[in-house]
PDB file of N, CA and C in Angstrom:
ATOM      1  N   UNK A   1     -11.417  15.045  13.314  1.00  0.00           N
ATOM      2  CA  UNK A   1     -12.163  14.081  12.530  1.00  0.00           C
ATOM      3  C   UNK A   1     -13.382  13.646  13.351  1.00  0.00           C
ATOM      4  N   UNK A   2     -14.733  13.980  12.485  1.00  0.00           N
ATOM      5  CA  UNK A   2     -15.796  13.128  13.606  1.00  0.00           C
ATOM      6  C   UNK A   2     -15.892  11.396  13.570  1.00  0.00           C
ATOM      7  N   UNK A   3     -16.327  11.117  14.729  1.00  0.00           N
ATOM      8  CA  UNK A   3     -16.501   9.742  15.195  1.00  0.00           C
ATOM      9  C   UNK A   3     -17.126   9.221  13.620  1.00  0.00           C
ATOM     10  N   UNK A   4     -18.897   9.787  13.151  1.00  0.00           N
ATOM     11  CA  UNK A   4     -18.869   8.632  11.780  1.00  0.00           C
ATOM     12  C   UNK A   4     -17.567   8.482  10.989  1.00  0.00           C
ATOM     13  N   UNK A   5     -16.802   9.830  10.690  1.00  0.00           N
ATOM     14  CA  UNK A   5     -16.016   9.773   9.773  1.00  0.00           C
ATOM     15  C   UNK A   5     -14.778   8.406   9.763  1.00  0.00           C
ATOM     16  N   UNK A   6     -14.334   8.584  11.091  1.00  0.00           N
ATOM     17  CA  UNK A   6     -13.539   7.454  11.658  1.00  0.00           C
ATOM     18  C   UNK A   6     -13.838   6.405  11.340  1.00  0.00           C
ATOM     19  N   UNK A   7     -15.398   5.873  11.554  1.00  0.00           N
ATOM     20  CA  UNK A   7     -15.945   4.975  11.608  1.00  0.00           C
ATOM     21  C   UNK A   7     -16.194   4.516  10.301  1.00  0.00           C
ATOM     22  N   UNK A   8     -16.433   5.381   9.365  1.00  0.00           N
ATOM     23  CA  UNK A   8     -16.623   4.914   7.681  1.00  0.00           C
ATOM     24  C   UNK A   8     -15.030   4.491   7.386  1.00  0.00           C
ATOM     25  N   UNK A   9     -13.840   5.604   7.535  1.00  0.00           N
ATOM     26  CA  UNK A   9     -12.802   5.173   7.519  1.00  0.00           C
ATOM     27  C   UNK A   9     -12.106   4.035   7.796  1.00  0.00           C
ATOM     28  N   UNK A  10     -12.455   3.016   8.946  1.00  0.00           N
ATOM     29  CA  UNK A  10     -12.067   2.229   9.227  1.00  0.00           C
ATOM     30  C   UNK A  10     -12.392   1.253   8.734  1.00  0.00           C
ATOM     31  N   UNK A  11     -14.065   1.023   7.885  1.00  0.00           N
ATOM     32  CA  UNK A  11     -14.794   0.482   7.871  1.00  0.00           C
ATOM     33  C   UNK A  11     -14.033   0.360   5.761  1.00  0.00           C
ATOM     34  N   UNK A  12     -13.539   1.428   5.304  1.00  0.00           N
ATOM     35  CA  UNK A  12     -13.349   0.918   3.870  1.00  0.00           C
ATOM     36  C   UNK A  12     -12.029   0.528   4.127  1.00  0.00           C
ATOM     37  N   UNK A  13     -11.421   0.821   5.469  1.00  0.00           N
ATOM     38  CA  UNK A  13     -10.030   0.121   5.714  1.00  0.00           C
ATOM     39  C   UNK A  13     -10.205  -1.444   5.745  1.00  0.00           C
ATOM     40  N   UNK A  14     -11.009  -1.714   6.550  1.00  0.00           N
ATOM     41  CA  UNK A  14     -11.480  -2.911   6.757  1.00  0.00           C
ATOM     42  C   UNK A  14     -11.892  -4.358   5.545  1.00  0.00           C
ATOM     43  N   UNK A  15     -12.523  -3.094   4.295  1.00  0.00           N
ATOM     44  CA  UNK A  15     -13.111  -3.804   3.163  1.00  0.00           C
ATOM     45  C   UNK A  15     -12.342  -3.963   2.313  1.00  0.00           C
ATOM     46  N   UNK A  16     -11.267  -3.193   1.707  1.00  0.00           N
ATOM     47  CA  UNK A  16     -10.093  -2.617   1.220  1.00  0.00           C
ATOM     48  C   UNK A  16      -9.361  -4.477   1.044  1.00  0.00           C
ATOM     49  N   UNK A  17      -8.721  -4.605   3.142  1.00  0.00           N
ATOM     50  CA  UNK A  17      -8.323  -4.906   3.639  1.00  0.00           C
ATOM     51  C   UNK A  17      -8.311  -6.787   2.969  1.00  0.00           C
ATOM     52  N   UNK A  18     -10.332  -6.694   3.404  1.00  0.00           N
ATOM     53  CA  UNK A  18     -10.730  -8.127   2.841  1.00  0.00           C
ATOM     54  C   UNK A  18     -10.543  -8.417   1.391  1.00  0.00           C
ATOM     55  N   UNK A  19     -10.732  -7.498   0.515  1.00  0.00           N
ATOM     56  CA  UNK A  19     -10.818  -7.474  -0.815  1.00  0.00           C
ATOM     57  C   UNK A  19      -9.738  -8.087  -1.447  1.00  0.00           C
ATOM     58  N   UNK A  20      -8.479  -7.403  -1.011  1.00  0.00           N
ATOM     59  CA  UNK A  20      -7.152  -7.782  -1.132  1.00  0.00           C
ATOM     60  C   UNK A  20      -6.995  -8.853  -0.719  1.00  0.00           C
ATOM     61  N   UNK A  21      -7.357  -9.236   0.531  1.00  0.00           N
ATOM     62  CA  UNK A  21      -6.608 -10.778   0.759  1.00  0.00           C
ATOM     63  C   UNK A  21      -7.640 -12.129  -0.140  1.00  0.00           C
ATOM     64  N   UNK A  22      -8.894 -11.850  -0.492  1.00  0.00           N
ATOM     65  CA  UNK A  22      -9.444 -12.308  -1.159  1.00  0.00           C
ATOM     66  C   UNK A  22      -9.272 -12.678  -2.658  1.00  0.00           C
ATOM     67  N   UNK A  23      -8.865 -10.745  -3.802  1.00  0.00           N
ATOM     68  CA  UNK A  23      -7.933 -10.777  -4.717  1.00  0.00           C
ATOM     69  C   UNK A  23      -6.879 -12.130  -4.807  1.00  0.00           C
ATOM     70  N   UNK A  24      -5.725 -12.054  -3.762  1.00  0.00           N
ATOM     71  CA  UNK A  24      -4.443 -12.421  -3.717  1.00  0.00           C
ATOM     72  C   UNK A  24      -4.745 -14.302  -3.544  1.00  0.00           C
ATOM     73  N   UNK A  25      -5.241 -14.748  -3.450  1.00  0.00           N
ATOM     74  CA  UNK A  25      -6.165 -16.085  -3.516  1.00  0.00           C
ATOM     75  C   UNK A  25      -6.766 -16.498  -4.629  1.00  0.00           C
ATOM     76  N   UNK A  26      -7.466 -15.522  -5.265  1.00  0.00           N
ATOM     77  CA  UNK A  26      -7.695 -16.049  -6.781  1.00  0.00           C
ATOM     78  C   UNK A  26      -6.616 -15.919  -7.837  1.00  0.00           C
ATOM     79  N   UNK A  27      -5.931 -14.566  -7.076  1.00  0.00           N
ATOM     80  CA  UNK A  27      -4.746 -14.393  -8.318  1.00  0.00           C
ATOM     81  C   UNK A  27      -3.966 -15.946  -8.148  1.00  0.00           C
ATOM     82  N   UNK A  28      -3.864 -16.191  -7.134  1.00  0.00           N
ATOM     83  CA  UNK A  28      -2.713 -17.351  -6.904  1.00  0.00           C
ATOM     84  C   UNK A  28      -3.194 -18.568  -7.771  1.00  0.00           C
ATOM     85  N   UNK A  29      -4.688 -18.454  -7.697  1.00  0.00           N
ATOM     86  CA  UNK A  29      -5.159 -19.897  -8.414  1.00  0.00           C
ATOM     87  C   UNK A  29      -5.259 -19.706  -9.467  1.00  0.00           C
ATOM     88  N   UNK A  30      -5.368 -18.518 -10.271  1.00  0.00           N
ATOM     89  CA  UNK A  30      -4.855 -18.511 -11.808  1.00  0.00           C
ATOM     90  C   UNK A  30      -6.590 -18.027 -12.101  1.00  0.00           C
ATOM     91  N   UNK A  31      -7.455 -17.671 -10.722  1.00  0.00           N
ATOM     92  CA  UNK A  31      -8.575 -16.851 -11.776  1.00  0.00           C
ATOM     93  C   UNK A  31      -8.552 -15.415 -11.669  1.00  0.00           C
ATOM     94  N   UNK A  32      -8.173 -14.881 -12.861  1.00  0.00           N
ATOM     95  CA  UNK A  32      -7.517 -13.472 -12.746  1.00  0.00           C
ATOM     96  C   UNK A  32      -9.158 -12.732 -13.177  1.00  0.00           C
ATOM     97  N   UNK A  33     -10.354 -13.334 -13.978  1.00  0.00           N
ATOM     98  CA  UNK A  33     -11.145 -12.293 -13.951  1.00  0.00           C
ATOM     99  C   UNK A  33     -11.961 -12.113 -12.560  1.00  0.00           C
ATOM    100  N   UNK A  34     -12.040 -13.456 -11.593  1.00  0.00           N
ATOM    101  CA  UNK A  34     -12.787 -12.828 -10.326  1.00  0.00           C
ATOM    102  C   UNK A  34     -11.651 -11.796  -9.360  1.00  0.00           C
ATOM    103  N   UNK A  35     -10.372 -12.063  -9.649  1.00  0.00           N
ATOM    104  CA  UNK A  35      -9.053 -11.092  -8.963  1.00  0.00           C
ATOM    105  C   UNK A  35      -9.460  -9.702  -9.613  1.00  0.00           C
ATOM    106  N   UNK A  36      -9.834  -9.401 -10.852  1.00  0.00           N
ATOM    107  CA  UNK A  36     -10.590  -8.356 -11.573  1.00  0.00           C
ATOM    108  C   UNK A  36     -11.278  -7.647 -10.686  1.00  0.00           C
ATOM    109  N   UNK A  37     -12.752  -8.636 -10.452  1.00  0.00           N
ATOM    110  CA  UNK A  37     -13.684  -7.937 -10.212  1.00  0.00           C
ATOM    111  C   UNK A  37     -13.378  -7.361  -8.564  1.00  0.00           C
ATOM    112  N   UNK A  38     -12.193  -8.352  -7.793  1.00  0.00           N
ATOM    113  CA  UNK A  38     -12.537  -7.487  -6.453  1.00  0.00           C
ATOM    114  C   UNK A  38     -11.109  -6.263  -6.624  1.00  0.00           C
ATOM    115  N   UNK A  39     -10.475  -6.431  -7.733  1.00  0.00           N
ATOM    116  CA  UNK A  39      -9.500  -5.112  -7.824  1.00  0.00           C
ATOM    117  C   UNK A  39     -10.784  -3.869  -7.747  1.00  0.00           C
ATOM    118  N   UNK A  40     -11.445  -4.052  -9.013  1.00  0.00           N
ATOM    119  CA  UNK A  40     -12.611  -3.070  -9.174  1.00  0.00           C
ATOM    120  C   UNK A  40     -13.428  -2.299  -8.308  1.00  0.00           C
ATOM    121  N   UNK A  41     -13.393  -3.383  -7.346  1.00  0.00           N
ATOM    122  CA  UNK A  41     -14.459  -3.190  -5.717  1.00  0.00           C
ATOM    123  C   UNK A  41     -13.236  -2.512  -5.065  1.00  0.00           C
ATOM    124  N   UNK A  42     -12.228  -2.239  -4.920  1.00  0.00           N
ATOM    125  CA  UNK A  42     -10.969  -1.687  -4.188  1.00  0.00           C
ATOM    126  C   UNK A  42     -11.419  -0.640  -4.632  1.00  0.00           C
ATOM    127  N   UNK A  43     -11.096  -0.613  -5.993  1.00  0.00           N
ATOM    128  CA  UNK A  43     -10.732   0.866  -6.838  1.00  0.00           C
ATOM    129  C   UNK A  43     -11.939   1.877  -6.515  1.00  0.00           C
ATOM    130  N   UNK A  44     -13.583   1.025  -6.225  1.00  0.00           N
ATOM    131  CA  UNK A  44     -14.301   1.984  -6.536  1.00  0.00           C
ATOM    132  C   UNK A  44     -14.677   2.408  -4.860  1.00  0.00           C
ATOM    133  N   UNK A  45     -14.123   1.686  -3.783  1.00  0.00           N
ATOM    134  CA  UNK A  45     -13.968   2.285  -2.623  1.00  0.00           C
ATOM    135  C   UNK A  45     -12.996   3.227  -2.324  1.00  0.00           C
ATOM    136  N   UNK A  46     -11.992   3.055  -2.768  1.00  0.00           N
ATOM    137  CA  UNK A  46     -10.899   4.073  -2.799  1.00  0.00           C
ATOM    138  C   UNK A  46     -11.271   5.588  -3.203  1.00  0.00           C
ATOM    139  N   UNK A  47     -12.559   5.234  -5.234  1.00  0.00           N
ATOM    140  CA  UNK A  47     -12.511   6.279  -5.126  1.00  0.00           C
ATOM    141  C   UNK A  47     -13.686   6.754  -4.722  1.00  0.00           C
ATOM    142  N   UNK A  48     -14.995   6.469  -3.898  1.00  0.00           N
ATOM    143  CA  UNK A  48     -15.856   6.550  -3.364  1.00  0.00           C
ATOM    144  C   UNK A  48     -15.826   7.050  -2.312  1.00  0.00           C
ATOM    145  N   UNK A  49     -15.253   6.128  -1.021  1.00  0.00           N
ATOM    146  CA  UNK A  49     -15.135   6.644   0.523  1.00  0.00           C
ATOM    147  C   UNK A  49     -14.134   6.948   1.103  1.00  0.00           C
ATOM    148  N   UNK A  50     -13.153   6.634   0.460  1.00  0.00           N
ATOM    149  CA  UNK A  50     -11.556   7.122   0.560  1.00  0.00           C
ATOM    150  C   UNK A  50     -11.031   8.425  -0.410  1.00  0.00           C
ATOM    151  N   UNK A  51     -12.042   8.623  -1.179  1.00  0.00           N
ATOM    152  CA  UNK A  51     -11.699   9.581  -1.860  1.00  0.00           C
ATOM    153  C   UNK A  51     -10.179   9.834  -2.230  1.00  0.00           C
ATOM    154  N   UNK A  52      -9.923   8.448  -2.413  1.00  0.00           N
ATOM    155  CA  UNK A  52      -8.294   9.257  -3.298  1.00  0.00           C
ATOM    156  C   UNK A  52      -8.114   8.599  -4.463  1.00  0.00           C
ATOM    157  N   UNK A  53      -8.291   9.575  -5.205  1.00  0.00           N
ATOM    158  CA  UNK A  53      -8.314   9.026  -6.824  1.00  0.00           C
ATOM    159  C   UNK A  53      -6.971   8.201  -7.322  1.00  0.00           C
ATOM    160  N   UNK A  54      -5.689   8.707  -7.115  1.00  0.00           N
ATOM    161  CA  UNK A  54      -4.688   7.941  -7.408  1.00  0.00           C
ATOM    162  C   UNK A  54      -4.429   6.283  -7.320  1.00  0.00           C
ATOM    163  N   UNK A  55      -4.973   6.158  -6.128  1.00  0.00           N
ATOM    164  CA  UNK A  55      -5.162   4.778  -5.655  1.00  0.00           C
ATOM    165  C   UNK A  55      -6.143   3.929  -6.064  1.00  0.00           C
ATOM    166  N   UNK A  56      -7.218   5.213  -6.675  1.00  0.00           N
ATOM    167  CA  UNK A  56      -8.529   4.320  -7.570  1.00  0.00           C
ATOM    168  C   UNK A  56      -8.210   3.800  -8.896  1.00  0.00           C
ATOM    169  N   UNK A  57      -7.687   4.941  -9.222  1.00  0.00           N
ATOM    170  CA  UNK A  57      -7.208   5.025 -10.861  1.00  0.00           C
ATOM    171  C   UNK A  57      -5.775   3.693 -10.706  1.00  0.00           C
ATOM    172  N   UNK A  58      -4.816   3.159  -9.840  1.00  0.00           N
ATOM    173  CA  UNK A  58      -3.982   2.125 -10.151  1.00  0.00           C
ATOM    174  C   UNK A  58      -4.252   0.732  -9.508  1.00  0.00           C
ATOM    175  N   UNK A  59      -5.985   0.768  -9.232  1.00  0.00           N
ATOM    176  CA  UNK A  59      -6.482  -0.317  -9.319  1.00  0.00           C
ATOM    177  C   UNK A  59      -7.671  -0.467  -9.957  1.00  0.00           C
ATOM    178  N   UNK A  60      -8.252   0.466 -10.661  1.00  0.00           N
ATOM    179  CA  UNK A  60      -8.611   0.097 -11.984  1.00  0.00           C
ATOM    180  C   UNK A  60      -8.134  -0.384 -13.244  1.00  0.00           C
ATOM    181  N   UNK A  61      -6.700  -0.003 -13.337  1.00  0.00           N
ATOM    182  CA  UNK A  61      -6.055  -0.104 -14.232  1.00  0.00           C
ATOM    183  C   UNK A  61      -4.820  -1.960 -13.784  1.00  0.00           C
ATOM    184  N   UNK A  62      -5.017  -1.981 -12.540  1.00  0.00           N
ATOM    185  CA  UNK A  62      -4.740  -3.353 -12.577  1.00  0.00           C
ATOM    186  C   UNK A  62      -5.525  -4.071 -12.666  1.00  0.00           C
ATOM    187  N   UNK A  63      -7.325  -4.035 -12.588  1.00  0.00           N
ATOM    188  CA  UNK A  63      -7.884  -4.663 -12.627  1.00  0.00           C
ATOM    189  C   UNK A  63      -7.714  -4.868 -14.176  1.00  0.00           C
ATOM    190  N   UNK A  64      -7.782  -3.895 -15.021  1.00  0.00           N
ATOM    191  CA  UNK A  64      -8.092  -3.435 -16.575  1.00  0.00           C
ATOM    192  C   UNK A  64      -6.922  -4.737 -17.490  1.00  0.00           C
ATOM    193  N   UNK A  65      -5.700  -4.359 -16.348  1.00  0.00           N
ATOM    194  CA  UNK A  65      -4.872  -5.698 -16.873  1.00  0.00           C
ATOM    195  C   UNK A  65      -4.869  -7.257 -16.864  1.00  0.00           C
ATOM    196  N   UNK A  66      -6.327  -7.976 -15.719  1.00  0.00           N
ATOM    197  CA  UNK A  66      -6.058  -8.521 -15.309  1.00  0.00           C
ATOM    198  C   UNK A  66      -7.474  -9.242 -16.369  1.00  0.00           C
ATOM    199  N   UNK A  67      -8.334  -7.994 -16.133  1.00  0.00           N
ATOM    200  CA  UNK A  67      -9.818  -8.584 -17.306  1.00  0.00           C
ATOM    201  C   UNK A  67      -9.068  -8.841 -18.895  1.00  0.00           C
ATOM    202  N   UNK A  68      -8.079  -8.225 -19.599  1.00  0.00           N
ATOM    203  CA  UNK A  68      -7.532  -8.292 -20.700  1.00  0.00           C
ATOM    204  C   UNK A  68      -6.567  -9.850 -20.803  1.00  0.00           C
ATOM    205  N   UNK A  69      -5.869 -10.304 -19.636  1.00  0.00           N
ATOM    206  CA  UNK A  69      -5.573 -11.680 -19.626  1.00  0.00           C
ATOM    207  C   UNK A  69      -6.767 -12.880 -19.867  1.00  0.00           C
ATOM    208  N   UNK A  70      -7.375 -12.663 -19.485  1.00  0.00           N
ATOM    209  CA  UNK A  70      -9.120 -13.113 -19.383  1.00  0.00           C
ATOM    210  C   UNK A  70      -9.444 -13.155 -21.122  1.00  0.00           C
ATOM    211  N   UNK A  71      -9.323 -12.155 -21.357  1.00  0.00           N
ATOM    212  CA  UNK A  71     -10.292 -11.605 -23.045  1.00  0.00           C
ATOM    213  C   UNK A  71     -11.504 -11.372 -22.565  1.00  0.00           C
ATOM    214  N   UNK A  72     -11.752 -10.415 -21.394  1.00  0.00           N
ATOM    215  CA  UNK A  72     -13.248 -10.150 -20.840  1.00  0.00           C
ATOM    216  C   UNK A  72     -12.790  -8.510 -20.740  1.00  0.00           C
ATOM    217  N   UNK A  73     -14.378  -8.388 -20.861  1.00  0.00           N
ATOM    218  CA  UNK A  73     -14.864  -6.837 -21.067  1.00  0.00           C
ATOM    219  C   UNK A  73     -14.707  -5.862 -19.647  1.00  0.00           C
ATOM    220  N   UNK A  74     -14.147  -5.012 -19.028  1.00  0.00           N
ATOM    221  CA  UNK A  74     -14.240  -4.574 -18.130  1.00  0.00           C
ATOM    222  C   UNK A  74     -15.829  -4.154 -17.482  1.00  0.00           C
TER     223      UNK A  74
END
């Protein structure tokens, strides 16, 4: 693996990382469309710089559940 690669790697580990603990804070306070929007920001790093679609695709689709509690548009 080269050094950038590592270095991007760690770096959507890192964002991933914040996103989630950020998510898990709004989910708690009951605002599920900003918990939405940083599922979305997961999903589209996952499938962007992490390149693994599986993991993109089941946080899009939790986000998808979370904008529909809302009655907001993805």
């Amino acid at each position: 693996m080269s050094s950038l690669h590592a270095q991007t790697t760690d770096i959507t580990a890192e964002a991933v990382a914040a996103l989630v603990a950020s998510r898990d804070i709004l989910l708690a306070a009951g605002r599920f469309r900003q918990a939405a929007d940083r599922e979305k920001q997961v999903a589209e790093l996952y499938k962007g710089d992490a390149g693994d679609a599986a993991k993109a695709r089941d946080a899009y689709e939790r986000a998808a559940g979370w904008y529909a509690q809302e009655g907001a548009a993805a």
